[in-house]
PDB file of N, CA and C in Angstrom:
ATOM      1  N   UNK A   1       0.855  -1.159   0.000  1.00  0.00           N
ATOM      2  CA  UNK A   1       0.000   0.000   0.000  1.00  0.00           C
ATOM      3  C   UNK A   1       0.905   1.226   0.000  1.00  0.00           C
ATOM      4  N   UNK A   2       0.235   2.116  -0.616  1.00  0.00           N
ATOM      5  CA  UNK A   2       0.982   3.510  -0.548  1.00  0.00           C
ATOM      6  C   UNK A   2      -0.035   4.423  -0.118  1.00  0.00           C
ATOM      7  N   UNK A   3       0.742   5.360   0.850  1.00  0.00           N
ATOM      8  CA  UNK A   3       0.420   6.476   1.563  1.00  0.00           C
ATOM      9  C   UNK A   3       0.853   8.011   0.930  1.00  0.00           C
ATOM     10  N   UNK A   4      -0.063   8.556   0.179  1.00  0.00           N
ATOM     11  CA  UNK A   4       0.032   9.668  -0.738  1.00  0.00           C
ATOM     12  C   UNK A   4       0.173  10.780  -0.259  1.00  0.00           C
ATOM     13  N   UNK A   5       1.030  11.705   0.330  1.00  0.00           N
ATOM     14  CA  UNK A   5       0.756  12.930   1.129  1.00  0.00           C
ATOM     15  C   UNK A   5       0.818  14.033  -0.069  1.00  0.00           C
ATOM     16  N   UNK A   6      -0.007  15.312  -0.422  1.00  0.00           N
ATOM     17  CA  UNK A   6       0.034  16.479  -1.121  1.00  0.00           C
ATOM     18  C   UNK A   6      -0.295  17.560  -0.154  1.00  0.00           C
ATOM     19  N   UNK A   7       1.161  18.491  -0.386  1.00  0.00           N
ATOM     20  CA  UNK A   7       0.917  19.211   0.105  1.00  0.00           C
ATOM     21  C   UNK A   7       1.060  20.753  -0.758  1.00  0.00           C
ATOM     22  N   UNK A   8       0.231  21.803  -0.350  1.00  0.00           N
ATOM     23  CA  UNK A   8      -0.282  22.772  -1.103  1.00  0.00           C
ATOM     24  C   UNK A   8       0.659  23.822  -1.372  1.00  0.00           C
ATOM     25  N   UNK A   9       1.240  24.275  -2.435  1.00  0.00           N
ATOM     26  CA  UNK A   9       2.499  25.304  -2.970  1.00  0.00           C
ATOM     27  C   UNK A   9       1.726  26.469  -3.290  1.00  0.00           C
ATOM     28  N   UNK A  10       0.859  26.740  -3.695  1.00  0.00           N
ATOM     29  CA  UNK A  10      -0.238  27.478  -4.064  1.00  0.00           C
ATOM     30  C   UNK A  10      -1.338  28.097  -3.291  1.00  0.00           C
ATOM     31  N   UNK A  11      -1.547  29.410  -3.423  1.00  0.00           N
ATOM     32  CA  UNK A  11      -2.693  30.032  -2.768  1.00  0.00           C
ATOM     33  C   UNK A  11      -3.784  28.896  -2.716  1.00  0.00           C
ATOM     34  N   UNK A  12      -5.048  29.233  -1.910  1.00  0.00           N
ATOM     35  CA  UNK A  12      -6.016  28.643  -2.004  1.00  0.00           C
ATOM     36  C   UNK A  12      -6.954  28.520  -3.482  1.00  0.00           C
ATOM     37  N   UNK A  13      -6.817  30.104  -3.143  1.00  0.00           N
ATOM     38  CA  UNK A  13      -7.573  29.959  -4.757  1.00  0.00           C
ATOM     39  C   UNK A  13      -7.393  29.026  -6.010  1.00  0.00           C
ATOM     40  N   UNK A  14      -6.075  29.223  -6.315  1.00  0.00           N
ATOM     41  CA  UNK A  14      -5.253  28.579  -7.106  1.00  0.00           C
ATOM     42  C   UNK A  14      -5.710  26.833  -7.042  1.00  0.00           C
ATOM     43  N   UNK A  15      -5.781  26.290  -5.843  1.00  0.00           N
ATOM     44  CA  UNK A  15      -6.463  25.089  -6.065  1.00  0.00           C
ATOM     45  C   UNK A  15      -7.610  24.833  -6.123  1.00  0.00           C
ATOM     46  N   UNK A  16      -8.521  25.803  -5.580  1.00  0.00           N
ATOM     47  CA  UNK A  16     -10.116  25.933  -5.760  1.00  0.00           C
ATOM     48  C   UNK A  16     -10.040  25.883  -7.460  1.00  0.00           C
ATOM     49  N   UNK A  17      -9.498  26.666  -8.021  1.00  0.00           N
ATOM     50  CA  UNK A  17      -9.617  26.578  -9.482  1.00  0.00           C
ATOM     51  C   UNK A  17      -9.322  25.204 -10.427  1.00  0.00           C
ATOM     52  N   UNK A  18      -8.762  24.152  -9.798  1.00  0.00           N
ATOM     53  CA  UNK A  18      -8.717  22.884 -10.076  1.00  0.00           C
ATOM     54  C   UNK A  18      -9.499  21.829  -9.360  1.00  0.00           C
ATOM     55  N   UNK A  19     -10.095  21.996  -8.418  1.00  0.00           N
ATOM     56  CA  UNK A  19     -10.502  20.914  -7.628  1.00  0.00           C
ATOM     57  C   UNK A  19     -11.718  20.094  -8.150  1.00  0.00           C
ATOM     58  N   UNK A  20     -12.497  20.637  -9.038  1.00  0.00           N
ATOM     59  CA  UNK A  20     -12.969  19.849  -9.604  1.00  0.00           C
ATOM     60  C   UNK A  20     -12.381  18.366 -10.955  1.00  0.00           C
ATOM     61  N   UNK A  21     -11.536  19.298 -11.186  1.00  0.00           N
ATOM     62  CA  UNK A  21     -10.884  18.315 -12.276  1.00  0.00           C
ATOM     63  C   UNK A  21      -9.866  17.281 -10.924  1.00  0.00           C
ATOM     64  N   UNK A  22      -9.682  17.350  -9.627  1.00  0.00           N
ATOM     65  CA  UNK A  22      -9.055  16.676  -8.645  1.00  0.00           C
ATOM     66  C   UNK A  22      -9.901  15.881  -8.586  1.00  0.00           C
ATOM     67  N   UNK A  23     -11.229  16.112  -8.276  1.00  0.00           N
ATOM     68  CA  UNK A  23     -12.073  15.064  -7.722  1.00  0.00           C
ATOM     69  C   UNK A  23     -12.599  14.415  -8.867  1.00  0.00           C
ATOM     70  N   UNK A  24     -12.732  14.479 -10.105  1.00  0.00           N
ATOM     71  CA  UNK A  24     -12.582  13.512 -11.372  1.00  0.00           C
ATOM     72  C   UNK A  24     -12.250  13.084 -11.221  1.00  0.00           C
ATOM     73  N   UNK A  25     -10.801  13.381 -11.120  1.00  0.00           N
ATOM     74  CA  UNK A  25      -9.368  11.986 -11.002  1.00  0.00           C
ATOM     75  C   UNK A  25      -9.633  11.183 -10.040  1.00  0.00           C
ATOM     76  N   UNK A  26      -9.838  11.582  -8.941  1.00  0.00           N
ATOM     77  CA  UNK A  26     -10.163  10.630  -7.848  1.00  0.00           C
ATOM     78  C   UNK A  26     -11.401  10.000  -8.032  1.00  0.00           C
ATOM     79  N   UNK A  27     -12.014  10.380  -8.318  1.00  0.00           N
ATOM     80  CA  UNK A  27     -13.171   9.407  -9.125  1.00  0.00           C
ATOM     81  C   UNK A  27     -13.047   8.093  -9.752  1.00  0.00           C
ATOM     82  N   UNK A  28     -12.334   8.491 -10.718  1.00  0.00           N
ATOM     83  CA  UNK A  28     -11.837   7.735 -11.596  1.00  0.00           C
ATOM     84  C   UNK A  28     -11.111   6.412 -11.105  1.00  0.00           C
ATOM     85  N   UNK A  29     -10.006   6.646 -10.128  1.00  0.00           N
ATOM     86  CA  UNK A  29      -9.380   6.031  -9.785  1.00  0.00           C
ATOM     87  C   UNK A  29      -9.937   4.752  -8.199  1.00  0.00           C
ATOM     88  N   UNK A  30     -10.732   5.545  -7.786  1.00  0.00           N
ATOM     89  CA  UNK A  30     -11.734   5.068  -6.590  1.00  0.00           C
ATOM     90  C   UNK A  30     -12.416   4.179  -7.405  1.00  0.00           C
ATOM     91  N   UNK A  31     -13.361   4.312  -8.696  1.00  0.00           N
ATOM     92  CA  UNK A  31     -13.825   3.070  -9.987  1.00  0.00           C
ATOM     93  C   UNK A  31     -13.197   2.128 -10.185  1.00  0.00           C
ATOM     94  N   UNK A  32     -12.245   2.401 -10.148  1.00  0.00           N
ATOM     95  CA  UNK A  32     -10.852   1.704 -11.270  1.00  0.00           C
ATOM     96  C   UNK A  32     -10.332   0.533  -9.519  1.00  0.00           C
ATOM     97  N   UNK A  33     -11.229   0.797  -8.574  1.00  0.00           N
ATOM     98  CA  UNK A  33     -10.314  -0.380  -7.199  1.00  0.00           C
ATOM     99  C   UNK A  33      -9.148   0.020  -7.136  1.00  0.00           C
ATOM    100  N   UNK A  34      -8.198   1.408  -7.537  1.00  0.00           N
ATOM    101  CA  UNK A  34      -6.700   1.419  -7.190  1.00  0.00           C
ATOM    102  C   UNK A  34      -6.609   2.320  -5.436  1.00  0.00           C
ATOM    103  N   UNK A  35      -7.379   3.361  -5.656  1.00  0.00           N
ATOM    104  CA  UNK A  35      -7.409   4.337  -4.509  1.00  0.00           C
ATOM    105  C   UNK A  35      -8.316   3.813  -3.157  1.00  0.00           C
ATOM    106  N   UNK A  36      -8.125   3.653  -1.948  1.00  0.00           N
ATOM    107  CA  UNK A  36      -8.472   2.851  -0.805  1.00  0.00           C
ATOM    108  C   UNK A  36      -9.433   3.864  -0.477  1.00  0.00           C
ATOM    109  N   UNK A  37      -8.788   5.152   0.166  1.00  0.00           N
ATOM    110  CA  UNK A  37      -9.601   6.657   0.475  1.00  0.00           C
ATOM    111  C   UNK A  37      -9.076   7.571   0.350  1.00  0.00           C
ATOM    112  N   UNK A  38      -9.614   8.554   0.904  1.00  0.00           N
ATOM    113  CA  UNK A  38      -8.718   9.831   0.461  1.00  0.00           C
ATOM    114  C   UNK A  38      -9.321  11.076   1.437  1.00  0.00           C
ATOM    115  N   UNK A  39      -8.492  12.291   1.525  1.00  0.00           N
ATOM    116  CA  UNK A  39      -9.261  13.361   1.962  1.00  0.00           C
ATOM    117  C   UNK A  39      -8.814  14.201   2.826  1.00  0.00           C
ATOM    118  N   UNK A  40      -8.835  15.751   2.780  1.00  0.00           N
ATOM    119  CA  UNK A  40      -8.116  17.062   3.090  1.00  0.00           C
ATOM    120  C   UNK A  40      -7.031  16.634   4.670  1.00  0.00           C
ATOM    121  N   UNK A  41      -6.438  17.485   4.926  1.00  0.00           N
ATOM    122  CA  UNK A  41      -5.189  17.259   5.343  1.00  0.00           C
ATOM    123  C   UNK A  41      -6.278  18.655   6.573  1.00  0.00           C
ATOM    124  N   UNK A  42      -6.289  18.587   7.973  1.00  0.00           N
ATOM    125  CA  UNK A  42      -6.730  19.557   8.794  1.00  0.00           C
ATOM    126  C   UNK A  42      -5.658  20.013  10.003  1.00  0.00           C
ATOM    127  N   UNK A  43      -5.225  21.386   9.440  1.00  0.00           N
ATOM    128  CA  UNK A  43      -5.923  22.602   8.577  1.00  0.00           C
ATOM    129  C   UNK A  43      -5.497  21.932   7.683  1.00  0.00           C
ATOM    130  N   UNK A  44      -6.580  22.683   6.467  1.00  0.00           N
ATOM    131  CA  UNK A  44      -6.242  22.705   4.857  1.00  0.00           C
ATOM    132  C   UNK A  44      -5.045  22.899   4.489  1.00  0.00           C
ATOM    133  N   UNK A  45      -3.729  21.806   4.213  1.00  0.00           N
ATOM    134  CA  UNK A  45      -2.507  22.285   3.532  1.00  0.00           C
ATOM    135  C   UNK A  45      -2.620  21.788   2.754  1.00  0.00           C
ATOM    136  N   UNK A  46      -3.211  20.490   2.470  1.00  0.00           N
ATOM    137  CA  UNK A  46      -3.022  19.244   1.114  1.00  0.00           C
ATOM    138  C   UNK A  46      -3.852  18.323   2.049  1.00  0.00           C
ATOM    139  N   UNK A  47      -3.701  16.937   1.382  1.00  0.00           N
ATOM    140  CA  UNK A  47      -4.493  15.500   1.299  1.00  0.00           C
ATOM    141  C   UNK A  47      -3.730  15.028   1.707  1.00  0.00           C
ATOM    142  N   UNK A  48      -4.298  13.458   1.125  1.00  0.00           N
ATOM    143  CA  UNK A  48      -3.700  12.104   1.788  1.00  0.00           C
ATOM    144  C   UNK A  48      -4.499  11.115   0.780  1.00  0.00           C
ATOM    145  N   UNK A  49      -3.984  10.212   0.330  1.00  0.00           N
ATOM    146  CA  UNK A  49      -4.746   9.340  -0.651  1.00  0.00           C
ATOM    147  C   UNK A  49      -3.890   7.846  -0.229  1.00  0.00           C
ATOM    148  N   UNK A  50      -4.442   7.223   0.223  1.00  0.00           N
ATOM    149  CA  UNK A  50      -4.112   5.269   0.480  1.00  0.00           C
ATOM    150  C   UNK A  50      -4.251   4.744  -1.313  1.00  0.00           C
ATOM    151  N   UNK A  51      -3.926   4.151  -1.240  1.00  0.00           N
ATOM    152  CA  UNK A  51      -3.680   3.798  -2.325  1.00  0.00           C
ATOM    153  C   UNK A  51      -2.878   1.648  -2.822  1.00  0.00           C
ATOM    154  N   UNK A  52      -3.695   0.994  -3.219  1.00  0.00           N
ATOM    155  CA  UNK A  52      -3.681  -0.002  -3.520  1.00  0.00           C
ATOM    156  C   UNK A  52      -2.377  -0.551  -3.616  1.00  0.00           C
ATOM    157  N   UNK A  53      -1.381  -1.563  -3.149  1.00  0.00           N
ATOM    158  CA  UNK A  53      -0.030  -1.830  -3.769  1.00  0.00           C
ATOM    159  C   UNK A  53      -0.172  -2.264  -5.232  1.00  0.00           C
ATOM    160  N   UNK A  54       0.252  -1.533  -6.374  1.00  0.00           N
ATOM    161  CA  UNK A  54       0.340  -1.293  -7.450  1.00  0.00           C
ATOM    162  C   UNK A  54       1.816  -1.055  -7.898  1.00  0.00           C
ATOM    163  N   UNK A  55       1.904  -1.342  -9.311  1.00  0.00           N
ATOM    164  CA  UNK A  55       3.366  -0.972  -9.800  1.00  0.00           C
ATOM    165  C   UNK A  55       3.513   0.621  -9.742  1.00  0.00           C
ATOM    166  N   UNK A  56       5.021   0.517  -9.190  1.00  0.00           N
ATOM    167  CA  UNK A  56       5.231   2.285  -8.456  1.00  0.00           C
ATOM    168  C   UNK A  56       5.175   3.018  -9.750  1.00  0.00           C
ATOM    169  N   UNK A  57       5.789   2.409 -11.085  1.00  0.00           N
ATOM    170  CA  UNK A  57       5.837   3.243 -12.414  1.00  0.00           C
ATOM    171  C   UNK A  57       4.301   3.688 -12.493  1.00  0.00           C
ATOM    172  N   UNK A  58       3.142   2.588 -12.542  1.00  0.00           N
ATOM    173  CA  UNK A  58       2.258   3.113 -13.119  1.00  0.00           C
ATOM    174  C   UNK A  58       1.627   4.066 -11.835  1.00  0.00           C
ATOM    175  N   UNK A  59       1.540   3.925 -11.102  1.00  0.00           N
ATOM    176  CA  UNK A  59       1.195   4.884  -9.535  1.00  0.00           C
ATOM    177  C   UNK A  59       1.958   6.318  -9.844  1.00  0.00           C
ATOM    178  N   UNK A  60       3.303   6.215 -10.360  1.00  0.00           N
ATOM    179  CA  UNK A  60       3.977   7.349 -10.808  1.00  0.00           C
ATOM    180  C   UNK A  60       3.208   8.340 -11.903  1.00  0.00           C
ATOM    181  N   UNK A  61       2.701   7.311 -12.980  1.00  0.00           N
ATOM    182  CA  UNK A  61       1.706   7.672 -13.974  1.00  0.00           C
ATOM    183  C   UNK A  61       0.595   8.042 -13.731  1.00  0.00           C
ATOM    184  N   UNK A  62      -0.016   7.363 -12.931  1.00  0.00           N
ATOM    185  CA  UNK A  62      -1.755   8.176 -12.245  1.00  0.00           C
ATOM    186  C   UNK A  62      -1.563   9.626 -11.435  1.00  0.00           C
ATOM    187  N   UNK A  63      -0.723   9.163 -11.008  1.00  0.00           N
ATOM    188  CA  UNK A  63      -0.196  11.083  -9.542  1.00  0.00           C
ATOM    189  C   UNK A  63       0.456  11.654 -11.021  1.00  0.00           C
ATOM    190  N   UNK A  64       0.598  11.588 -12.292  1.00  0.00           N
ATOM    191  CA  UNK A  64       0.683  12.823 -13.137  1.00  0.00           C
ATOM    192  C   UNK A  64      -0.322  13.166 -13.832  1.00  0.00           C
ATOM    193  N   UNK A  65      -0.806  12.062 -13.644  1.00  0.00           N
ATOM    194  CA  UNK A  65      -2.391  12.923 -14.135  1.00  0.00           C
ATOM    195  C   UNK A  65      -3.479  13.835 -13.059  1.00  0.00           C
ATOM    196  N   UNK A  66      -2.857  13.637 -12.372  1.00  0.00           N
ATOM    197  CA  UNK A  66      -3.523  14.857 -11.321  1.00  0.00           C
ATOM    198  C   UNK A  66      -3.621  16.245 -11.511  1.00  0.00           C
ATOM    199  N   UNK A  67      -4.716  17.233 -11.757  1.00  0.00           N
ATOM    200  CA  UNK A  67      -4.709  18.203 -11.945  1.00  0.00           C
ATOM    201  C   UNK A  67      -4.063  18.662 -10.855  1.00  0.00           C
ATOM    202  N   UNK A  68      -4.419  18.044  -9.590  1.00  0.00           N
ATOM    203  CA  UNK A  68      -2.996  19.364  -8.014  1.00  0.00           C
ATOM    204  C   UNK A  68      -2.355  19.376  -8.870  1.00  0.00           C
ATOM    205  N   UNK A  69      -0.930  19.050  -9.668  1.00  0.00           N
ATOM    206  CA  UNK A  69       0.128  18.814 -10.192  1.00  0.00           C
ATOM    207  C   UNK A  69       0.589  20.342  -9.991  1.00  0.00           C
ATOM    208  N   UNK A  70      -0.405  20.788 -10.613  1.00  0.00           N
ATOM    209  CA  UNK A  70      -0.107  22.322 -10.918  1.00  0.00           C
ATOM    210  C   UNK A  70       0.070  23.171  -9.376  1.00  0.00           C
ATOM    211  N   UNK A  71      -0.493  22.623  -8.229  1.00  0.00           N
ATOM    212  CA  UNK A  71      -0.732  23.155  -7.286  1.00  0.00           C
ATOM    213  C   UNK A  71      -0.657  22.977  -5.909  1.00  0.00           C
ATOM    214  N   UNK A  72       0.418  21.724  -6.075  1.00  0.00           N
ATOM    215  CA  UNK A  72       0.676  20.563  -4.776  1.00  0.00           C
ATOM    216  C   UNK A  72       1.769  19.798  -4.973  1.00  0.00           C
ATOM    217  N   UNK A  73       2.701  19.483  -4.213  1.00  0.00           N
ATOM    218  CA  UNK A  73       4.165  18.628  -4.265  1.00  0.00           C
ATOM    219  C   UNK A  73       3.468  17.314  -3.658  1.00  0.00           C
ATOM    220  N   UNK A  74       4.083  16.520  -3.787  1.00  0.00           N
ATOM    221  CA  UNK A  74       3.488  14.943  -3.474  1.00  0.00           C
ATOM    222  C   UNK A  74       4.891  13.959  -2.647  1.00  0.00           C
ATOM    223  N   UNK A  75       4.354  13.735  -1.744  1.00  0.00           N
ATOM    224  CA  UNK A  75       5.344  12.909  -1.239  1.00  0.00           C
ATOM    225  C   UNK A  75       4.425  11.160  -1.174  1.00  0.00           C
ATOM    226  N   UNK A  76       5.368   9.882  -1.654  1.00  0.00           N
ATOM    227  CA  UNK A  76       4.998   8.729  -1.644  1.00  0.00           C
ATOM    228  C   UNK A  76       5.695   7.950  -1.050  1.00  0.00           C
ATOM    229  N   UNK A  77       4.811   7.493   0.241  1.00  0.00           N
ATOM    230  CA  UNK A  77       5.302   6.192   1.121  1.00  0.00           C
ATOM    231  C   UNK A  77       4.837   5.246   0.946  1.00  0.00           C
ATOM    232  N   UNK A  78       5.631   3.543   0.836  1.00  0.00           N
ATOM    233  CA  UNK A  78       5.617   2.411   0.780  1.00  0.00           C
ATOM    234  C   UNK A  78       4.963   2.336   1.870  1.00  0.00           C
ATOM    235  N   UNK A  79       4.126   1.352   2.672  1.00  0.00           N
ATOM    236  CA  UNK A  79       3.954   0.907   3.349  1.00  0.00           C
ATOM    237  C   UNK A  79       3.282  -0.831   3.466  1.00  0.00           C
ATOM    238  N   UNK A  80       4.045  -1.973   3.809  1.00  0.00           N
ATOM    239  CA  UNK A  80       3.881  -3.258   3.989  1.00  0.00           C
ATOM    240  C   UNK A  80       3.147  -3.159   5.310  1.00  0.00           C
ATOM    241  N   UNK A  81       1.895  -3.101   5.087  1.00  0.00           N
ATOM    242  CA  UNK A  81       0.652  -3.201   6.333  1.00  0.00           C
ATOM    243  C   UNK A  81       0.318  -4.987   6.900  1.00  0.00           C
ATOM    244  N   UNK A  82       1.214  -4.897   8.101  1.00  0.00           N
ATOM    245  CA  UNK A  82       1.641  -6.607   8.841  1.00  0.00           C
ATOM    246  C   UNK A  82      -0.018  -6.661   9.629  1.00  0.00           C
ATOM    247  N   UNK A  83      -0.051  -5.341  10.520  1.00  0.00           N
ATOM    248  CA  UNK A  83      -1.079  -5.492  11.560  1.00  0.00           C
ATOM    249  C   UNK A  83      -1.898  -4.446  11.493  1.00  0.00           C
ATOM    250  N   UNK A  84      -3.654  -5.397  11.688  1.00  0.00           N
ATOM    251  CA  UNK A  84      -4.100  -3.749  11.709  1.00  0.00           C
ATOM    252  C   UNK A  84      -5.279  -4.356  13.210  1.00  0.00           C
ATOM    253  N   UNK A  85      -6.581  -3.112  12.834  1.00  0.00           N
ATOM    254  CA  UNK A  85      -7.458  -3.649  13.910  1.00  0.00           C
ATOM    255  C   UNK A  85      -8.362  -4.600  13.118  1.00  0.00           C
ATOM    256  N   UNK A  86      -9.636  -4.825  13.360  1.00  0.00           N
ATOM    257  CA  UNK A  86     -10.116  -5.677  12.989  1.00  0.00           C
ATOM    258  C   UNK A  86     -10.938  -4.858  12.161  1.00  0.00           C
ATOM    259  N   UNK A  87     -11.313  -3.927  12.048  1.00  0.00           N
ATOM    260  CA  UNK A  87     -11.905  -2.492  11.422  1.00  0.00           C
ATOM    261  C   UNK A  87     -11.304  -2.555  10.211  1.00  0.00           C
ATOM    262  N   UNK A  88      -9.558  -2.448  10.042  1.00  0.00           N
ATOM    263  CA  UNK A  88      -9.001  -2.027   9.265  1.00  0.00           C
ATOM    264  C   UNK A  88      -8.320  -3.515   8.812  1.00  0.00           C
ATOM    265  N   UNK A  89      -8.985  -4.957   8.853  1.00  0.00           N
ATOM    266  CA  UNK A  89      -7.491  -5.755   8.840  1.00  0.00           C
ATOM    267  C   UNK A  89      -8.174  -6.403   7.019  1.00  0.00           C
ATOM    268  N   UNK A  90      -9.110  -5.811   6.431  1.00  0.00           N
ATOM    269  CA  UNK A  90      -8.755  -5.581   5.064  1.00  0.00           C
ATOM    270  C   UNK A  90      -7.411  -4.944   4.431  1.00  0.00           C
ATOM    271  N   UNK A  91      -6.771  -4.309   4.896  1.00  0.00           N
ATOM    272  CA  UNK A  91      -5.540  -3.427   4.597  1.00  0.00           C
ATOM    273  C   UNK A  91      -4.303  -3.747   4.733  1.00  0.00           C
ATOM    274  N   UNK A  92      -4.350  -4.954   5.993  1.00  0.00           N
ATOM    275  CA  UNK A  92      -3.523  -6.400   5.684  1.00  0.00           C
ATOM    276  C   UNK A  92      -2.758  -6.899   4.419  1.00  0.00           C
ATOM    277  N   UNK A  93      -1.986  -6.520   3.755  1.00  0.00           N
ATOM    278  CA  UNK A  93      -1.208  -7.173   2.502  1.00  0.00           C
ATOM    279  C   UNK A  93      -1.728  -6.555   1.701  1.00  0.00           C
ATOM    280  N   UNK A  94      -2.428  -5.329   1.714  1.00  0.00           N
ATOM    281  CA  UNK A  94      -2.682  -4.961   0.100  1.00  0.00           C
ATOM    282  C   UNK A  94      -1.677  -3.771   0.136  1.00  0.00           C
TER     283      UNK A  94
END
């Protein structure tokens, strides 16, 4: 699994003016079974998107199709999920 952090380089506005074409993408990708969940970072600096263990190239390829691109730096963590609760123990090996 990967742990997606974006964080915001850009006025607010500046991403208000994309966020619809953001939540497409995430759309898209939430369809598609790759994206787990997702959702704002409090306070508002950026997100967080879980994300399916997938090949890192093509994961590299979906986070460029992101409209943030224009408006958010992205940091991507590996994470091999051993233990969870029983809530979360879907998340176990993926």
């Amino acid at each position: 699994m990967y742990i997606v952090t974006l964080s915001y380089t850009r006025p607010m506005e500046d991403v208000e003016a994309v966020l619809d074409a953001h939540i497409a993408w995430l759309d898209t990708y939430f369809d598609a079974g790759i994206f787990i969940t997702a959702g704002r970072k409090d306070p508002r600096t950026g997100g967080v998107v879980l994300v399916r263990d997938i090949d890192r190239d093509r994961l590299n390829a979906i986070l460029a199709e992101d409209a943030f691109q224009a408006v958010a730096e992205y940091e991507v963590t590996k994470v091999n999920v051993t233990r969870a609760t029983d809530e979360f123990a879907g998340l176990v090996g993926i």
